[in-house]
Protein backbone atom coordinates (compact mmCIF):
# COMPACT_ATOMS: atom_id res chain seq x y z
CA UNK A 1 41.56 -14.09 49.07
CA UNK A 2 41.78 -17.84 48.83
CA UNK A 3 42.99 -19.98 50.89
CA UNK A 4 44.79 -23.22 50.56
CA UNK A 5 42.90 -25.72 52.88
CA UNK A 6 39.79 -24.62 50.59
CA UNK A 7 38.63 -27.19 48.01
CA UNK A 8 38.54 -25.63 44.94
CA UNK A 9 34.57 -25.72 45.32
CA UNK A 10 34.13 -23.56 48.64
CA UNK A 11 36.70 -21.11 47.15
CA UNK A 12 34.40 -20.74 43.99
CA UNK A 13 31.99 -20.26 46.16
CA UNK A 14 33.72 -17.66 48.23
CA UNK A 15 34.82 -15.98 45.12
CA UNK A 16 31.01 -16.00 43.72
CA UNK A 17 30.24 -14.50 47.23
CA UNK A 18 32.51 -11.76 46.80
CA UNK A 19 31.63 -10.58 43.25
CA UNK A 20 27.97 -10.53 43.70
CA UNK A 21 28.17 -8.30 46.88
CA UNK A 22 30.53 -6.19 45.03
CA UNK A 23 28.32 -5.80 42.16
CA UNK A 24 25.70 -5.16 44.22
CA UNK A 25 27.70 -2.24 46.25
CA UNK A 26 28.68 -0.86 42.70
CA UNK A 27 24.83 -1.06 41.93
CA UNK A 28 24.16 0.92 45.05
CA UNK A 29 26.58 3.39 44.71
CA UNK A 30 26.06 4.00 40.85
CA UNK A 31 22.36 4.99 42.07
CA UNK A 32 23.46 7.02 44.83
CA UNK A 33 26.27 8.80 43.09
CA UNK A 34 25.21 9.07 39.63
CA UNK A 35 21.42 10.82 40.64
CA UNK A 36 23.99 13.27 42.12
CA UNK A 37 25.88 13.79 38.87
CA UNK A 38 22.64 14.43 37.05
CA UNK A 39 20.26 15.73 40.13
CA UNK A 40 20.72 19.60 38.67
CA UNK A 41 19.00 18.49 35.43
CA UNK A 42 16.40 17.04 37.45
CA UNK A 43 17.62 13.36 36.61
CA UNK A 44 17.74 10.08 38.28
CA UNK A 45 19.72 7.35 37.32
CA UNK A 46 16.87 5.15 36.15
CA UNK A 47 15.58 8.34 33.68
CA UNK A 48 19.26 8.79 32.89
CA UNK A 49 19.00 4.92 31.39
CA UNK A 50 15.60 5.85 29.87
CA UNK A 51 16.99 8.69 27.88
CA UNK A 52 20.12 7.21 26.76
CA UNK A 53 18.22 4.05 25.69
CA UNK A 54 15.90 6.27 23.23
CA UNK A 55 18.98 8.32 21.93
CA UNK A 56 20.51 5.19 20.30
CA UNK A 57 19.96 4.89 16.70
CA UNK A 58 18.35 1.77 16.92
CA UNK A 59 15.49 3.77 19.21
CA UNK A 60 14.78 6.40 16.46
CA UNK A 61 11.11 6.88 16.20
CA UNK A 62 10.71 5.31 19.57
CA UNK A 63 10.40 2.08 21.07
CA UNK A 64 7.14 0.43 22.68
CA UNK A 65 7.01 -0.03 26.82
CA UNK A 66 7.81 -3.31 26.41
CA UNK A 67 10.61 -3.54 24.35
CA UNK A 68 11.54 -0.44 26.33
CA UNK A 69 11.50 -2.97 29.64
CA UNK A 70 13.31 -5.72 28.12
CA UNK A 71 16.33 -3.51 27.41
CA UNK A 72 16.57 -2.33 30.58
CA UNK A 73 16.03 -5.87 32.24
CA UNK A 74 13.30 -3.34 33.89
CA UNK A 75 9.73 -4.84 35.14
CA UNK A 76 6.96 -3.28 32.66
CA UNK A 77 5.09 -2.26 36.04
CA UNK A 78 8.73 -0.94 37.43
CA UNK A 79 8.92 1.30 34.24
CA UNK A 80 5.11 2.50 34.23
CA UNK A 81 5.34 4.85 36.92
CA UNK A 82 8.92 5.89 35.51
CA UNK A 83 7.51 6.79 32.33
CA UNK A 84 5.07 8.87 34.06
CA UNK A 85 6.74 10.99 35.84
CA UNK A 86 9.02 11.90 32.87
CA UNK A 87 5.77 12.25 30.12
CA UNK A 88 4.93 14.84 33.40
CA UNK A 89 7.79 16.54 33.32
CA UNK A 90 7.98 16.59 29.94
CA UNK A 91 11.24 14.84 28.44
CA UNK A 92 9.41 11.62 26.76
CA UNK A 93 5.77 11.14 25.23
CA UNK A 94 4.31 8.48 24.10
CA UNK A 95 2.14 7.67 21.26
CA UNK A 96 0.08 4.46 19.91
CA UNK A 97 2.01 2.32 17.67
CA UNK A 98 1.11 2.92 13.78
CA UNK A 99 1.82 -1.07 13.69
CA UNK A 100 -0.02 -2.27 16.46
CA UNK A 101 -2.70 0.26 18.23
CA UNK A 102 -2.75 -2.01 21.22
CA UNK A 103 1.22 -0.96 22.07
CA UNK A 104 2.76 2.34 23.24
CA UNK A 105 5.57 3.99 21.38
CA UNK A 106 7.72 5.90 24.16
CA UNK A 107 9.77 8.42 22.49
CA UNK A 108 12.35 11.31 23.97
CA UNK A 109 10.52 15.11 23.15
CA UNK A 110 12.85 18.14 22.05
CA UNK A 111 13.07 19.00 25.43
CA UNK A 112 14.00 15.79 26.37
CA UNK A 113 16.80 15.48 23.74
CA UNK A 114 18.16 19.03 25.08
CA UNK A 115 18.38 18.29 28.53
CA UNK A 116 20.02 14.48 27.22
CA UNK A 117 22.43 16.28 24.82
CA UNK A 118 23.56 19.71 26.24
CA UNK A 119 22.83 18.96 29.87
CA UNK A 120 23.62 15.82 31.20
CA UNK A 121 25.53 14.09 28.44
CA UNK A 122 28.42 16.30 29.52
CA UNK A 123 27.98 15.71 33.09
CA UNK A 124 27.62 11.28 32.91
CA UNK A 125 31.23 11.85 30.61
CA UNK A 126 32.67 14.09 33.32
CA UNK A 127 31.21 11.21 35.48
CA UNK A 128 32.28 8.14 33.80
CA UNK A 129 36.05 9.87 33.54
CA UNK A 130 35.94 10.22 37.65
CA UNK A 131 34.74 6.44 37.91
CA UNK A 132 36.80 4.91 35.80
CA UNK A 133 39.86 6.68 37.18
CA UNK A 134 42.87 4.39 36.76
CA UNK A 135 41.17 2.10 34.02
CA UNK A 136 42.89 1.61 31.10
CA UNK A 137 40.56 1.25 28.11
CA UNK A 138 41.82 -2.59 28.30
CA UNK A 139 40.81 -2.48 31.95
CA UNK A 140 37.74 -1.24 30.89
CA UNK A 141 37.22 -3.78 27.36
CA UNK A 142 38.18 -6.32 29.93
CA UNK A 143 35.30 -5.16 32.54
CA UNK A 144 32.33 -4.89 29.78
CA UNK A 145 33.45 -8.60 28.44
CA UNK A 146 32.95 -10.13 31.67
CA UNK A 147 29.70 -8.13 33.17
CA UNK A 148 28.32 -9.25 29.68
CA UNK A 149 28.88 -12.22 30.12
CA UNK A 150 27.20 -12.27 33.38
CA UNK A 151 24.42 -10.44 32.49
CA UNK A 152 24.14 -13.30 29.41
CA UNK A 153 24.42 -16.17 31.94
CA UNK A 154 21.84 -14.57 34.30
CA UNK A 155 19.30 -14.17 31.38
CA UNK A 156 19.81 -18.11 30.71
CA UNK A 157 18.41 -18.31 35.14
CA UNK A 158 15.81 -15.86 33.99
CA UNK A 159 14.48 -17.27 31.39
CA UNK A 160 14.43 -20.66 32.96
CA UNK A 161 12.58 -19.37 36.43
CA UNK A 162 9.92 -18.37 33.77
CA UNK A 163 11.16 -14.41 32.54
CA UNK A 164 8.66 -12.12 32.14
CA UNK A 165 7.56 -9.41 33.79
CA UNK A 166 5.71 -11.10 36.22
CA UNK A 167 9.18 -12.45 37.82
CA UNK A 168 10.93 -10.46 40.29
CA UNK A 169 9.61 -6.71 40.92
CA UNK A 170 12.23 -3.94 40.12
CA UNK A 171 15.24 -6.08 38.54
């Protein structure tokens, strides 16, 4: 809410104030609820984003850590032990790059792209259709224009505080 003896500054402000702690709620709860949602297939949010970033065309025949990282605005050292844990359990593996022996190629395994497809695929849809409750899909085109442009705007601050995975751990 706004209100009128605010300049139009200190109600930008508020406003700003408001939709950061909101996103960071939504953040919080996504985590919290979505592990749930896939917790049976032995999932966490953060593997959930792993696996759906290697089932995208663009990721066929794998993508290296680092690339890997950027995508996820992830911290190489945030995604290491990540990557571990699921080469352990045995739904990604990872291979030298043909092009450049010095990177790793992370890739999902069959068993990976079973539990992704027949597992929890159908449970993030049944999930997404309980979240977005009430959204129309211009509600939702609406949503995804403005959190990318956000997400644009905040790579411009990253980038200029110096990027890199050497900048904030676990963003």
């Amino acid at each position: 809410m706004v209100y009128p003896d605010n300049t139009d500054e200190s109600a930008r402000i508020e406003l700003a104030n408001r939709v950061f702690f909101r996103l960071y709620q939504c953040a919080n709860m996504l985590h919290k609820t979505g592990t749930r949602a896939v917790e049976a297939e032995g999932l966490t949010t953060q593997q959930w984003a792993v696996l759906g970033a290697l089932s995208r065309p663009a990721a066929t025949g794998g993508m290296s850590v680092g690339d890997l990282a950027r995508y996820l605005k992830v911290s190489r050292q945030n995604l290491s032990g990540l990557l571990s844990r699921m080469e352990r359990d045995g739904r990604i593996q990872t291979a030298a790059d043909e092009r450049d022996r010095r990177s790793r190629l992370v890739s999902m395994t069959a068993a990976g792209q079973r539990v992704w497809q027949d597992e929890a695929l159908p449970k993030i849809h049944g999930y997404y259709g309980q979240v977005l409750e009430g959204f129309s899909v211009n509600d939702i085109t609406h949503t995804l224009h403005y959190l990318l442009k956000l997400l644009e705007n905040m790579q411009v601050v990253d980038d200029r505080q110096g990027g890199g995975d050497e900048a904030v751990e676990g963003r």
